[in-house]
N, C-alpha and C. Protein backbone atom coordinates (compact mmCIF):
# COMPACT_ATOMS: atom_id res chain seq x y z
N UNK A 1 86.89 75.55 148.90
CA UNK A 1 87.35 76.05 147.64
C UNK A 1 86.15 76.25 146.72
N UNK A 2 86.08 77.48 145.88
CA UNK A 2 84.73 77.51 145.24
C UNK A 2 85.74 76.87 144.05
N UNK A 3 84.37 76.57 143.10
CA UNK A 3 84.27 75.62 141.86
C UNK A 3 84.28 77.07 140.96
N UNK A 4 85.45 77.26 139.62
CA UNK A 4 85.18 77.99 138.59
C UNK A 4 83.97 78.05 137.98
N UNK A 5 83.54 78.93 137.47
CA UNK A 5 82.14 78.78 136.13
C UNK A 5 83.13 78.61 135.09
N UNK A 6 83.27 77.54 134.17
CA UNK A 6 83.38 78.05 132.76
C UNK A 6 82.64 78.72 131.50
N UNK A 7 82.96 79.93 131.13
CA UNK A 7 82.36 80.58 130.05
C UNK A 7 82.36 80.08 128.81
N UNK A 8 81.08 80.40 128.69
CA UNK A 8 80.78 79.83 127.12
C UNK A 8 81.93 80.38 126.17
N UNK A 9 81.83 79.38 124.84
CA UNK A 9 83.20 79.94 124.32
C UNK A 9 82.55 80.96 122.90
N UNK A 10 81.24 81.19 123.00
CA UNK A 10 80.71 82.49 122.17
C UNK A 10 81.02 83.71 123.36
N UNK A 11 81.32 83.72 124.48
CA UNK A 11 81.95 84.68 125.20
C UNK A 11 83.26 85.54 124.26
N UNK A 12 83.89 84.27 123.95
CA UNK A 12 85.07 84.52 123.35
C UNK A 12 85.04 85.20 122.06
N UNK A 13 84.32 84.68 121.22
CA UNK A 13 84.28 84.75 119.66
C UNK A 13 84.21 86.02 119.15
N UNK A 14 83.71 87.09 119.93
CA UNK A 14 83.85 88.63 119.41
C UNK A 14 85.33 88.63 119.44
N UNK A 15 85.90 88.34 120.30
CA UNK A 15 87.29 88.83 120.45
C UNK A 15 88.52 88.25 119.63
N UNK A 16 87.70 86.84 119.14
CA UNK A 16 88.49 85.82 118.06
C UNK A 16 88.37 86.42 117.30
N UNK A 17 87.28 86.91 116.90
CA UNK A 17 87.58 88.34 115.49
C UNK A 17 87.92 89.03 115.35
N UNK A 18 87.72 90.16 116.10
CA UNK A 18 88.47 90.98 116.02
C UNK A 18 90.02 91.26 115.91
N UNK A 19 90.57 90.23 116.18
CA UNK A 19 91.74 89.57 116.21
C UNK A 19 92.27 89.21 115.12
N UNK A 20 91.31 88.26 114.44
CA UNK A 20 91.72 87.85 113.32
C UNK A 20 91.32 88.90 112.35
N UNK A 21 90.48 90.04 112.31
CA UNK A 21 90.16 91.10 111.54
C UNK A 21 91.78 91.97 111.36
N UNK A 22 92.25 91.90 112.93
CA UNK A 22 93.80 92.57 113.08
C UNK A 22 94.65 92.05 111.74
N UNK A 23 94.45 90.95 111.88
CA UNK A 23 95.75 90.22 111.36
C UNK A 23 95.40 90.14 109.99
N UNK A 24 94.44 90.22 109.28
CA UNK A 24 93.96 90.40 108.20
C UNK A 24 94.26 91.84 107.86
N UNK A 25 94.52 92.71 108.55
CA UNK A 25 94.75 94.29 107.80
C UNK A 25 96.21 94.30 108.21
N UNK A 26 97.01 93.65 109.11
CA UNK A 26 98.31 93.26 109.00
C UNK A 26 99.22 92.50 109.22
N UNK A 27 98.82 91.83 107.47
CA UNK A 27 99.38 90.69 106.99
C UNK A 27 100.72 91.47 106.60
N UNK A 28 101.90 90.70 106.15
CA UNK A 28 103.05 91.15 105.46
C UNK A 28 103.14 91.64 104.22
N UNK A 29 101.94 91.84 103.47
CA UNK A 29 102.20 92.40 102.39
C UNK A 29 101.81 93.89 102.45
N UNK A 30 101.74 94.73 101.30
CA UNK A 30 101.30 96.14 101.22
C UNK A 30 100.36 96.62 102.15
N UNK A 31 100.63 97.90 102.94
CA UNK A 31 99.80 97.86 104.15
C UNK A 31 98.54 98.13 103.48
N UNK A 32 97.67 97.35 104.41
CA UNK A 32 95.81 97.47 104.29
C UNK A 32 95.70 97.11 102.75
N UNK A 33 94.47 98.01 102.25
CA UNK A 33 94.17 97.70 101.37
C UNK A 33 94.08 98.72 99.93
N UNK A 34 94.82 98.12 98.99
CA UNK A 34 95.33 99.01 98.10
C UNK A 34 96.24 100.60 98.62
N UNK A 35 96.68 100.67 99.72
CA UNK A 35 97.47 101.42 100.02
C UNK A 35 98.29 102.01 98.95
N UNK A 36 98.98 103.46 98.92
CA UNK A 36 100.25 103.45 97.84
C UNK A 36 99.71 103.21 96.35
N UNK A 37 98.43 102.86 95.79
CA UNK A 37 98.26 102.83 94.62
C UNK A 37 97.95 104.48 94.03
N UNK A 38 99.25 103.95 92.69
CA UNK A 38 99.10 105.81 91.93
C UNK A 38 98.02 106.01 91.23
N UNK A 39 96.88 106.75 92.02
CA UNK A 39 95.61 106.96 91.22
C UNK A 39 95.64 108.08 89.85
N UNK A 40 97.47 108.51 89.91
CA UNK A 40 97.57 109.58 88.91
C UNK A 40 98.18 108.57 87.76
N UNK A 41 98.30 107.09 87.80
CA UNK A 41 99.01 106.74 86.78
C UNK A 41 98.41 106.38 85.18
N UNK A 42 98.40 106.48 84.27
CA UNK A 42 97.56 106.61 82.82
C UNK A 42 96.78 104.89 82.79
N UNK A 43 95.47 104.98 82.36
CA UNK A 43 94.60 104.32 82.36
C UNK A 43 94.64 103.22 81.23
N UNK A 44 95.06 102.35 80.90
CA UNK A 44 94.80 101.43 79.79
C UNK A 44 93.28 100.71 79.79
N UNK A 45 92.45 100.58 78.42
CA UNK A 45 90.91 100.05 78.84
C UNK A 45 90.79 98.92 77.27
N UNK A 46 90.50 97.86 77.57
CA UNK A 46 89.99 97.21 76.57
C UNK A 46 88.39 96.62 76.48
N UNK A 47 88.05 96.29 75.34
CA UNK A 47 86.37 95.72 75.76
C UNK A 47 86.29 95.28 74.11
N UNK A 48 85.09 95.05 74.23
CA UNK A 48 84.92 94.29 72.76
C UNK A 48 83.96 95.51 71.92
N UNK A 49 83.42 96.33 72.89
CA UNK A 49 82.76 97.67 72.18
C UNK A 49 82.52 98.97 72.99
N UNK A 50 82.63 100.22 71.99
CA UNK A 50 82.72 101.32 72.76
C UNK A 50 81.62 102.03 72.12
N UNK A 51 81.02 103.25 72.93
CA UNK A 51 79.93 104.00 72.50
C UNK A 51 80.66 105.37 73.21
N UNK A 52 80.23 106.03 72.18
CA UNK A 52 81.06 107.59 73.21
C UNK A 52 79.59 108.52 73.14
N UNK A 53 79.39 109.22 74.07
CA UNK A 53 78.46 110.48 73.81
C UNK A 53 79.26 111.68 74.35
N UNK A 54 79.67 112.46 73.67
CA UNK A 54 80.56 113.36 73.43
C UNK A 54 80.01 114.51 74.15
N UNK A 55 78.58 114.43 74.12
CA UNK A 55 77.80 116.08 74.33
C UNK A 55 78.02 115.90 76.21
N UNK A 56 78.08 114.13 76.16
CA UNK A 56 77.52 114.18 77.69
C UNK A 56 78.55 114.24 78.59
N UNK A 57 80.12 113.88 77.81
CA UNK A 57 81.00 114.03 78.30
C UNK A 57 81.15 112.14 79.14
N UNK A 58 80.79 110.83 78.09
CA UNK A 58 80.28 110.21 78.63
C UNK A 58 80.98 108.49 77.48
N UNK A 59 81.99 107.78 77.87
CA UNK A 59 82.13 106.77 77.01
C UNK A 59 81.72 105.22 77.99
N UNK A 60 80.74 104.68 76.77
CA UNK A 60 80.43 103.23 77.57
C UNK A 60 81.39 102.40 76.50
N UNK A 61 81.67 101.47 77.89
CA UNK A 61 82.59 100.23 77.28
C UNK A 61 81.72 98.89 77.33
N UNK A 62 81.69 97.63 76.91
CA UNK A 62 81.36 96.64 76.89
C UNK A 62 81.53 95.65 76.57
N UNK A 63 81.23 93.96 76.97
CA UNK A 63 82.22 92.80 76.52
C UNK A 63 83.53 93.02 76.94
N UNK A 64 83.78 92.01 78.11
CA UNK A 64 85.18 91.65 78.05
C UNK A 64 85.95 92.64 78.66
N UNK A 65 85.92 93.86 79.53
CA UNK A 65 86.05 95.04 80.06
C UNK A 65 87.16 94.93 80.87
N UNK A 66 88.43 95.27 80.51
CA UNK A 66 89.37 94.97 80.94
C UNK A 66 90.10 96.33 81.03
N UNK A 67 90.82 97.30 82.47
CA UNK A 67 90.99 98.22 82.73
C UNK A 67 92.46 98.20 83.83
N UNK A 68 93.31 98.84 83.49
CA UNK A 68 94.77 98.22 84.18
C UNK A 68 95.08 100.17 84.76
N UNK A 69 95.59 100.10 85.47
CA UNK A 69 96.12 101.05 86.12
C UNK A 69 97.25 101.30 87.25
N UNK A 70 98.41 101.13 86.43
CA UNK A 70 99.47 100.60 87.27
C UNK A 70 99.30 99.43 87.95
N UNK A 71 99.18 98.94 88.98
CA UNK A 71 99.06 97.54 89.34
C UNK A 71 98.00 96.72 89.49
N UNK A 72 97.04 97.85 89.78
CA UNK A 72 95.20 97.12 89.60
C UNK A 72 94.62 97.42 88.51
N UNK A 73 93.82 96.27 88.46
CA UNK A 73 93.19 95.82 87.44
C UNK A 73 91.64 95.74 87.59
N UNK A 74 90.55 96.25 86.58
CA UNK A 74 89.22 96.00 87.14
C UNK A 74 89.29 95.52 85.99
N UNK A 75 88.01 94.43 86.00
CA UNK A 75 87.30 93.71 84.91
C UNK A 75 85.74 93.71 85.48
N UNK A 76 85.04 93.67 83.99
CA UNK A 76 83.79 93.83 84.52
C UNK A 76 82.53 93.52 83.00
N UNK A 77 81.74 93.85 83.04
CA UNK A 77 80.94 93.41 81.42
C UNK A 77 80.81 95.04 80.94
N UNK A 78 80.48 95.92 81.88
CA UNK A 78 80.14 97.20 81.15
C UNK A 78 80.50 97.96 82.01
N UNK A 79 81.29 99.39 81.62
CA UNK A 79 82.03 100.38 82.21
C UNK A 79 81.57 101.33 81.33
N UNK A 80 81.15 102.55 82.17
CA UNK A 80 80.68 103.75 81.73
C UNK A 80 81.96 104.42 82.57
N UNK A 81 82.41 105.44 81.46
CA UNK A 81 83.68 106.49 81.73
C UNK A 81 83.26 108.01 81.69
N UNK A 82 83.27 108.60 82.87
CA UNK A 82 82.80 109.85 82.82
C UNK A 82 84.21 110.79 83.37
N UNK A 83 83.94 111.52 81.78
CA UNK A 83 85.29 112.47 81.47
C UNK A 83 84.96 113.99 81.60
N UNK A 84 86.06 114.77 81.43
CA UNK A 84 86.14 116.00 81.46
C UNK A 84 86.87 116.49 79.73
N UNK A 85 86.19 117.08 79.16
CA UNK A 85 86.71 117.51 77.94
C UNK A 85 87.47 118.82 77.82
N UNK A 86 87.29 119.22 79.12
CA UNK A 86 87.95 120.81 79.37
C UNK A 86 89.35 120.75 79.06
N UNK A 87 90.46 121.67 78.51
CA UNK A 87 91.85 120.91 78.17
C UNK A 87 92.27 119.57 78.07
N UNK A 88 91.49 119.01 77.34
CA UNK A 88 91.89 117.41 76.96
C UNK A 88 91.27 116.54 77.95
N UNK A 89 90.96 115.28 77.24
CA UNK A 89 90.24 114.80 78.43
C UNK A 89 90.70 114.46 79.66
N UNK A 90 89.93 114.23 80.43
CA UNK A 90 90.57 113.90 81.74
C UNK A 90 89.72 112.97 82.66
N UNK A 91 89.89 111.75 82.81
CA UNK A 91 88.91 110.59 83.69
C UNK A 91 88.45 111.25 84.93
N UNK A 92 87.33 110.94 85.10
CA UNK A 92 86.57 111.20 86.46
C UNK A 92 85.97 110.32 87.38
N UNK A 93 85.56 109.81 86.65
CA UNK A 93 85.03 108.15 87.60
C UNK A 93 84.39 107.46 86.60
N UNK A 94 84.78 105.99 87.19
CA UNK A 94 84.70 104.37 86.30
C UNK A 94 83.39 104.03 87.25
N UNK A 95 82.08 104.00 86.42
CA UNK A 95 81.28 103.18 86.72
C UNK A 95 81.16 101.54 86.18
N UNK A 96 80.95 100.91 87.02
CA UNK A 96 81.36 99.49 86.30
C UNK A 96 79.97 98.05 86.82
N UNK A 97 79.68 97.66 86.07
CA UNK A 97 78.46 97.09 86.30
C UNK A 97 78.44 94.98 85.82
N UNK A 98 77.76 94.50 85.85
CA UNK A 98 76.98 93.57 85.35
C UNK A 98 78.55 92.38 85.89
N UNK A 99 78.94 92.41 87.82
CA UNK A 99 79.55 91.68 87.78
C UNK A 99 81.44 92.41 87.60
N UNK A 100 82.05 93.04 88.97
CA UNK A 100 83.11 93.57 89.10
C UNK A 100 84.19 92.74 89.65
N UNK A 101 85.68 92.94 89.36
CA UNK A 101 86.44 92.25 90.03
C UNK A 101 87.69 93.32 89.76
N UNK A 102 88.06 93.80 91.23
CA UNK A 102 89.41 94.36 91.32
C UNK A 102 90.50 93.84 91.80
N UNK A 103 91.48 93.47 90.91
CA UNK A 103 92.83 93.01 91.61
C UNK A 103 93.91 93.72 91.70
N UNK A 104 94.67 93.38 92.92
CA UNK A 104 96.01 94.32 92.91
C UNK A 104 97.49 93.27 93.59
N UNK A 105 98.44 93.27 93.51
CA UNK A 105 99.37 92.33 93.99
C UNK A 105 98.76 91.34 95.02
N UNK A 106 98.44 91.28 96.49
CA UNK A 106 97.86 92.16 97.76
C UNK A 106 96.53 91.11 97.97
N UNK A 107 95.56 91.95 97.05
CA UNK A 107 94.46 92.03 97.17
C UNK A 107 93.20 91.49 96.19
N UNK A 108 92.47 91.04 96.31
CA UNK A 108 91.41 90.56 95.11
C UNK A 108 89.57 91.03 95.38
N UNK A 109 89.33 91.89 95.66
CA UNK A 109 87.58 92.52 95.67
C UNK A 109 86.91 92.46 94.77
N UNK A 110 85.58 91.27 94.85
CA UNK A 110 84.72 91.25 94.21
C UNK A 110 83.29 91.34 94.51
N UNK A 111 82.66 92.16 93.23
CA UNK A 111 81.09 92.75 93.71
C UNK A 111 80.10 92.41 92.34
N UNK A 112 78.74 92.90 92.59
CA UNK A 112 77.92 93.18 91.50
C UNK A 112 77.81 94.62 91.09
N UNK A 113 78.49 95.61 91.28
CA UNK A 113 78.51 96.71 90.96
C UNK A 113 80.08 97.73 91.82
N UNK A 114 80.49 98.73 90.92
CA UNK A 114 81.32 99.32 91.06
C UNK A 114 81.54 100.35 90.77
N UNK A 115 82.24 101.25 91.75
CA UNK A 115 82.42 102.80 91.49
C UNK A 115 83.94 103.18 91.69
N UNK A 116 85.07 103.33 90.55
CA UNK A 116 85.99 104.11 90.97
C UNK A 116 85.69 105.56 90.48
N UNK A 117 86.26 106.84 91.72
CA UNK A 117 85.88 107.51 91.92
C UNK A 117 87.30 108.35 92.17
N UNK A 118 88.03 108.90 90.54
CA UNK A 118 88.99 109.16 90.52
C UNK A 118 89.85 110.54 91.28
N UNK A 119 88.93 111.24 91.54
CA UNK A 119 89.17 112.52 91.80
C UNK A 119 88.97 112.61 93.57
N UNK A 120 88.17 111.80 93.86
CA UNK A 120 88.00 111.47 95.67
C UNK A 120 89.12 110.01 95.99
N UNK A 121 89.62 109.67 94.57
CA UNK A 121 90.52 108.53 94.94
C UNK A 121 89.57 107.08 96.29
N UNK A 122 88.51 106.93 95.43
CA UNK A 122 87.43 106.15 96.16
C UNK A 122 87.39 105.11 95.78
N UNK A 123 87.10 103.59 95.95
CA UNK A 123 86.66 102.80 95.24
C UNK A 123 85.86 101.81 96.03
N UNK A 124 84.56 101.74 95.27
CA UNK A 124 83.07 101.55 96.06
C UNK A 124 82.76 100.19 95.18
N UNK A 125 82.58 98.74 96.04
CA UNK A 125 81.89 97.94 95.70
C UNK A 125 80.81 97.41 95.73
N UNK A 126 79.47 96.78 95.28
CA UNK A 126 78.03 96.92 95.72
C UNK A 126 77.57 95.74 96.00
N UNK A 127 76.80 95.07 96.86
CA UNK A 127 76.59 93.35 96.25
C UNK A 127 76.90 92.33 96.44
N UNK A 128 77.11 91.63 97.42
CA UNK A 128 77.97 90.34 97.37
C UNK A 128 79.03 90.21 97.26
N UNK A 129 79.64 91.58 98.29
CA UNK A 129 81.42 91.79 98.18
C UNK A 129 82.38 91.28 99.00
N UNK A 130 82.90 90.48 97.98
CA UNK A 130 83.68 89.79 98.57
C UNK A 130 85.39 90.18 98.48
N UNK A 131 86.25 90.08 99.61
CA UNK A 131 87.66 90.85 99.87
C UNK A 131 88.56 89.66 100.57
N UNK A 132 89.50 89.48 99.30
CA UNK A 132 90.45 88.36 99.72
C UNK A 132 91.52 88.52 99.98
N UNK A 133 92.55 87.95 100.80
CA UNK A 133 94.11 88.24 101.00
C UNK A 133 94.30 87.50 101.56
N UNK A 134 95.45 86.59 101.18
CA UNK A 134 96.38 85.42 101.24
C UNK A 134 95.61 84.53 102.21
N UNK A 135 94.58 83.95 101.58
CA UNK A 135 93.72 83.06 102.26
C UNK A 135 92.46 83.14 103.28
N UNK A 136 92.39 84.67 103.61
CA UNK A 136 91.69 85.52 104.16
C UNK A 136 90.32 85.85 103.74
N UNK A 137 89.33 85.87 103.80
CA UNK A 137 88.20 86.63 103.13
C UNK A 137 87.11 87.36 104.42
N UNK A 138 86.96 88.15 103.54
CA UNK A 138 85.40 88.96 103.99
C UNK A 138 84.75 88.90 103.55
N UNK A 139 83.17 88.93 103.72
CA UNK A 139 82.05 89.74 102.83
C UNK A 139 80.71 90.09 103.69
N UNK A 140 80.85 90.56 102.80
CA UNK A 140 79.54 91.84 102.77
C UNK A 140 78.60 92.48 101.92
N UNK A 141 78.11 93.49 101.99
CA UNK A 141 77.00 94.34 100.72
C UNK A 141 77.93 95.25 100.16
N UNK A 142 78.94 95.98 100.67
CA UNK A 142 79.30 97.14 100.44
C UNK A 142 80.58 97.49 100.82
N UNK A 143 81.72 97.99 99.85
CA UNK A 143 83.12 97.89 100.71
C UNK A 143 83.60 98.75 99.60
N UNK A 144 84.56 99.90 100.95
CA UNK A 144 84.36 101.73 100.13
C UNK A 144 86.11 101.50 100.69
N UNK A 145 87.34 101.57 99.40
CA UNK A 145 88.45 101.33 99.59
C UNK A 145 88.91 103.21 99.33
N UNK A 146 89.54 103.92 100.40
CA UNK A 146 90.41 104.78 100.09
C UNK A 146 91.81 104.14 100.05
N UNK A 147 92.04 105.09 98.44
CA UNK A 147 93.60 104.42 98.37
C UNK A 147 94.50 105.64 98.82
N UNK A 148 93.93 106.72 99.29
CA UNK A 148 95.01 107.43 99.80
C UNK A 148 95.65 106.89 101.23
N UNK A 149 94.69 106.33 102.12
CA UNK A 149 94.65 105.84 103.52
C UNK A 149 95.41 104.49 103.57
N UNK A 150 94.80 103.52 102.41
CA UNK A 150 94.37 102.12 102.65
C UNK A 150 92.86 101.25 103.47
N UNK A 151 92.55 102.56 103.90
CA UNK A 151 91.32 101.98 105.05
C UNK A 151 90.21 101.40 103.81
N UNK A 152 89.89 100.36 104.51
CA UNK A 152 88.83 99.34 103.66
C UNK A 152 88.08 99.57 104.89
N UNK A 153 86.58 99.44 104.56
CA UNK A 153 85.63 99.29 104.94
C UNK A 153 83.86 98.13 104.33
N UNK A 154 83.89 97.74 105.43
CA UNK A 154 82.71 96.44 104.45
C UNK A 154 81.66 96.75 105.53
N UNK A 155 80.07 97.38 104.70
CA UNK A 155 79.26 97.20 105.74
C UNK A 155 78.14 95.94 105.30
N UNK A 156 77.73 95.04 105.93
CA UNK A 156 76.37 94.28 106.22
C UNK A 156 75.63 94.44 104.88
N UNK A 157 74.95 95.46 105.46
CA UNK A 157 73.70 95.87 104.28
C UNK A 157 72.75 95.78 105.38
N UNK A 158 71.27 96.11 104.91
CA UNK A 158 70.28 95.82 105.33
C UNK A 158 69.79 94.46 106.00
N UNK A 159 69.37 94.05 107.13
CA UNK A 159 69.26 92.71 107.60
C UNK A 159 68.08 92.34 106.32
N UNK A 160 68.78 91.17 106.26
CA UNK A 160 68.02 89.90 105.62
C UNK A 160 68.71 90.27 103.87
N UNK A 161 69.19 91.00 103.47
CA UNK A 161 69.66 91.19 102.41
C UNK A 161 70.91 90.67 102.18
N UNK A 162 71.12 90.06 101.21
CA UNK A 162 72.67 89.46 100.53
C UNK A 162 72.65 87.63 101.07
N UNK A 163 73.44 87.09 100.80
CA UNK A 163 73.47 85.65 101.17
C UNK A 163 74.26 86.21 102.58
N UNK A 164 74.40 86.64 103.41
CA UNK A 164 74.85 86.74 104.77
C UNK A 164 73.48 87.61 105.78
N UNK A 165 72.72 87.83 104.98
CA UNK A 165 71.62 88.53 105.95
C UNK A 165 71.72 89.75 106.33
N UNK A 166 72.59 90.54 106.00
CA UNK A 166 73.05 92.29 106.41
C UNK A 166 74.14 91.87 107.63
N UNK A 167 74.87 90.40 107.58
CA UNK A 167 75.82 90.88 108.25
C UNK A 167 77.25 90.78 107.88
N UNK A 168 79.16 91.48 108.38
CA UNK A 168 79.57 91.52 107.50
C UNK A 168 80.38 89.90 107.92
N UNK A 169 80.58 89.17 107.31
CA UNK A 169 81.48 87.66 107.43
C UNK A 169 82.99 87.77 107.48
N UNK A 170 83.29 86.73 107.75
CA UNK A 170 85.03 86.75 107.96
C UNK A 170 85.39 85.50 108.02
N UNK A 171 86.69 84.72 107.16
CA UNK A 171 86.87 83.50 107.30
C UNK A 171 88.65 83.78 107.52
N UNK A 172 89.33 83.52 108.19
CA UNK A 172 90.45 83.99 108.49
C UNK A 172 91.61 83.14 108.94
N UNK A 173 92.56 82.88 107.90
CA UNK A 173 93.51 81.75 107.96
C UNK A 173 95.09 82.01 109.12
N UNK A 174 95.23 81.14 109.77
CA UNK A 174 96.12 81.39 111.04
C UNK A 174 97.57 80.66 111.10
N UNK A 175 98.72 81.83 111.12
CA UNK A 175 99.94 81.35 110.81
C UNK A 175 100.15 79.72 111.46
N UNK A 176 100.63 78.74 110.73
CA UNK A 176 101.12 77.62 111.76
C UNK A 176 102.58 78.01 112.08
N UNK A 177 102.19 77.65 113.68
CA UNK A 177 103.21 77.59 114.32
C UNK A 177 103.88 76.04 114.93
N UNK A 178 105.21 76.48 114.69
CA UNK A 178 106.36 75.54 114.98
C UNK A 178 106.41 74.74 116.44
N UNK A 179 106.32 73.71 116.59
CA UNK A 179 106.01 73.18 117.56
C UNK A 179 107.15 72.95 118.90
């Protein structure tokens, strides 16, 4: 009778992820990530100060930056709003800086920099991004949410860059089961 080899159990561990990456994009709540959010719905913005440049087609917000849009929410220290003045204004994309956090029922993404990107319906995090759901997390440098799709994406970054080194992490919580 031959003797089995047993395989190392980093044999395994690509496949433990990927797995648990599964089950992290379908969990029971709203599919993926920010799925179904109305990027046409009217913008509410608070902050503690505003600067408009009118010529540039261009309003900065600051302090306390608080931005609601039907169910998500960004907060951040400073948001630059780049509009369209052509028949009334019209939002184009939320640059958002010094420290971002997007929440939605679902979902919680946080970065050092941010791009919603109203008209491609994009939303781009920069930095130490981190992506939570019901006990779940990722991170990474960089994580580009279409809300028409839901598809989230988190890349690394550059090796040796970010507190993970350019690679992307995953900590991933597992239904208990009934014995």
């Amino acid at each position: 009778m031959r003797k089995m080899r047993r395989l190392p159990i980093l044999v395994f561990a690509p496949l433990a992820l990927v797995t648990a990456a599964a089950a992290f994009a379908q969990s029971r709540e709203p599919v993926s990530a920010l799925k179904g959010h109305n990027s046409d719905a009217p913008i509410d913005l608070t902050a503690d100060r505003l600067e408009v440049q009118d010529r540039a087609d261009r309003a900065m917000f600051s302090g306390n930056v608080h931005v609601k849009q039907d169910e998500l929410t960004l907060d951040t220290s400073r948001l630059t709003v780049a509009y369209s003045s052509a028949g009334g204004v019209q939002i184009k994309r939320l640059d958002a800086s010094g420290g971002v956090t997007v929440r939605s029922p679902s979902e919680t993404a946080r970065g050092a920099f941010g791009i919603y990107d109203l008209d491609r319906k994009l939303i781009t995090l920069v930095g130490n991004v981190v992506l939570q759901r019901q006990g779940s997390q990722l991170s990474g440098q960089r994580l580009v949410i279409d809300l028409d799709s839901g598809r989230a994406v988190i890349d690394g970054g550059p090796a040796g860059v970010g507190q993970n080194g350019g690679r992307v992490t995953g900590h991933f919580t597992v239904p208990q089961r009934g014995s």
